[in-house]
Protein backbone atom coordinates (compact mmCIF):
# COMPACT_ATOMS: atom_id res chain seq x y z
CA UNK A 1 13.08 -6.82 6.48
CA UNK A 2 11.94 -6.01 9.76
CA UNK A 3 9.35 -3.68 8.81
CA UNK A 4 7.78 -6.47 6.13
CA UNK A 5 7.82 -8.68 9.44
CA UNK A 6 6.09 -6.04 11.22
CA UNK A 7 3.63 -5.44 8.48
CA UNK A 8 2.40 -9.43 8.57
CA UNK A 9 2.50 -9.23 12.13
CA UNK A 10 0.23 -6.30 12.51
CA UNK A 11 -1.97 -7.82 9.62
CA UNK A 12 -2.54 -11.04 11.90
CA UNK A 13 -3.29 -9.36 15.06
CA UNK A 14 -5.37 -6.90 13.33
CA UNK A 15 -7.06 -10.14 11.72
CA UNK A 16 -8.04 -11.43 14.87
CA UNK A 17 -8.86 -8.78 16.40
CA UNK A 18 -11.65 -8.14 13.57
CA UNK A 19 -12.70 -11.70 14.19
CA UNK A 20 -13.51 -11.48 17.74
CA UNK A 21 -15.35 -8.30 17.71
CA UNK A 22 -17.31 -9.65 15.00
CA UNK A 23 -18.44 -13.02 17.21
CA UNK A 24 -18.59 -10.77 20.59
CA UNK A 25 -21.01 -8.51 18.53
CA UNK A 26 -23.03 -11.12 17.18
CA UNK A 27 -23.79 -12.19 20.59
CA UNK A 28 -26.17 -9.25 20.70
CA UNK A 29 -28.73 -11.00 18.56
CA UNK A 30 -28.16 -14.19 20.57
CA UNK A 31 -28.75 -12.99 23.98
CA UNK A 32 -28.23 -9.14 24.97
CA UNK A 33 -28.18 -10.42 28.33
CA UNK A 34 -24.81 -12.21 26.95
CA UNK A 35 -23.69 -9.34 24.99
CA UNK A 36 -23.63 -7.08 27.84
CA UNK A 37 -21.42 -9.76 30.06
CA UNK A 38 -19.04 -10.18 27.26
CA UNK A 39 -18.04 -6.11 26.87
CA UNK A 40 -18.38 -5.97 30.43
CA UNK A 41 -15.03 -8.21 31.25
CA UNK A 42 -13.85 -5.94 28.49
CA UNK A 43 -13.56 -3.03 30.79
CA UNK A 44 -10.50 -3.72 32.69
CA UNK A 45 -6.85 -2.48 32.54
CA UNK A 46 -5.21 -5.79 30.85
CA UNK A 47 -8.04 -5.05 28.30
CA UNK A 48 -7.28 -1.42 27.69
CA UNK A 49 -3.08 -2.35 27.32
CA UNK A 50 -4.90 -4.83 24.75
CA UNK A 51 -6.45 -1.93 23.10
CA UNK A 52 -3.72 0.18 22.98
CA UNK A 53 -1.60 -2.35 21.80
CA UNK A 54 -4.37 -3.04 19.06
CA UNK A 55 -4.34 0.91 17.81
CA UNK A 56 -0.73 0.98 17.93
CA UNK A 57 -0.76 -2.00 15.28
CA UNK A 58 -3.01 -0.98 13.65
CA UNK A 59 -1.33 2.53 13.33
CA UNK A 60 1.99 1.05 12.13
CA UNK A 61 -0.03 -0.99 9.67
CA UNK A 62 -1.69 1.81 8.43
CA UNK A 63 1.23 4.14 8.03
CA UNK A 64 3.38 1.00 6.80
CA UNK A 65 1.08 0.45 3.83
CA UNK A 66 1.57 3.95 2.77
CA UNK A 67 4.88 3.33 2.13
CA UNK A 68 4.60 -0.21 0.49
CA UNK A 69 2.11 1.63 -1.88
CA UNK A 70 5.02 4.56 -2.23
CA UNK A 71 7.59 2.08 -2.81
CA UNK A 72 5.62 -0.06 -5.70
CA UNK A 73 4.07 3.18 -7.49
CA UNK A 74 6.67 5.42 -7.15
CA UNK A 75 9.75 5.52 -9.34
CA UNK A 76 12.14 6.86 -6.50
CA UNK A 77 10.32 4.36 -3.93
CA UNK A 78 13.16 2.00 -4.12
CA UNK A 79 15.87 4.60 -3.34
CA UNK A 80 14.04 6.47 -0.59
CA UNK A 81 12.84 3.27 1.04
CA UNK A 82 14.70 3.71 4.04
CA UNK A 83 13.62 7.00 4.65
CA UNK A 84 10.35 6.15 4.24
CA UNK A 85 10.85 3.48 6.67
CA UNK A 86 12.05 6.36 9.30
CA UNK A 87 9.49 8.61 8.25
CA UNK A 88 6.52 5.52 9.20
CA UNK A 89 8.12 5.34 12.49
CA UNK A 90 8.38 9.17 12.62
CA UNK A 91 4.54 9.24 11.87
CA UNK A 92 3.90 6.27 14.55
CA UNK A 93 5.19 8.03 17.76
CA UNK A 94 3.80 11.44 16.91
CA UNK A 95 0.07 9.76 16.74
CA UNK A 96 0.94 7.01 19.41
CA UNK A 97 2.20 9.27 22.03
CA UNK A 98 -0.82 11.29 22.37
CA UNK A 99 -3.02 8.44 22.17
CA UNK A 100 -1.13 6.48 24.58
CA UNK A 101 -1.32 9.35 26.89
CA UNK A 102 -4.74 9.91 27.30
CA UNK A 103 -6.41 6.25 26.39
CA UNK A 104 -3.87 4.89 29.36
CA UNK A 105 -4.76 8.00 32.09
CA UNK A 106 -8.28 6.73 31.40
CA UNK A 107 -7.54 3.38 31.70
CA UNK A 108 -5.44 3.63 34.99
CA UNK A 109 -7.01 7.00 36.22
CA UNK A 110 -10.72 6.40 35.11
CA UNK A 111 -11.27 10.09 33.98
């Protein structure tokens, strides 16, 4: 249950996430002048916690949907669900770690 919860979670943030960028974007055939204030209070370390908050949704989602699709097209997706549950989460920390580690030195260290 947790990991459906997880899934529509991940699915909203990612949501608005898609709908921001696409109205802070826009703003560059408005005024560029605009545009280039608007990513500029991007670049600050609340942002880039945002950012790696967003990936590591984003990530789960991804991986998550692999294993819905296993689940409804595969005959033995029912009986291995959990262990396709552990394997998602598996798959999450080996990409998030790495990520984490070098998008947060940059953020914090600014190299």
């Amino acid at each position: 249950m947790w990991s459906w919860v997880g899934h529509r979670i991940t699915g909203v943030v990612i949501f608005f996430f898609l709908l921001v960028h696409v109205l802070d974007t826009s703003l560059v055939r408005v005024s560029p002048e605009a545009y280039t204030a608007v990513i500029g209070t991007y670049k600050n370390p609340i942002m880039g916690l945002g950012e790696a908050g967003l990936v590591a949704a984003i990530v789960f989602h991804a991986f998550n949907g692999l294993r819905i699709v296993a689940i409804d097209f595969w005959k033995k997706g029912n009986k291995y669900q959990a262990r396709l549950l552990w394997a998602v989460l598996i798959l999450w920390v080996v990409v998030m770690v790495p990520f984490l580690i070098r998008h947060l030195s940059i953020v914090f260290g600014g190299h």
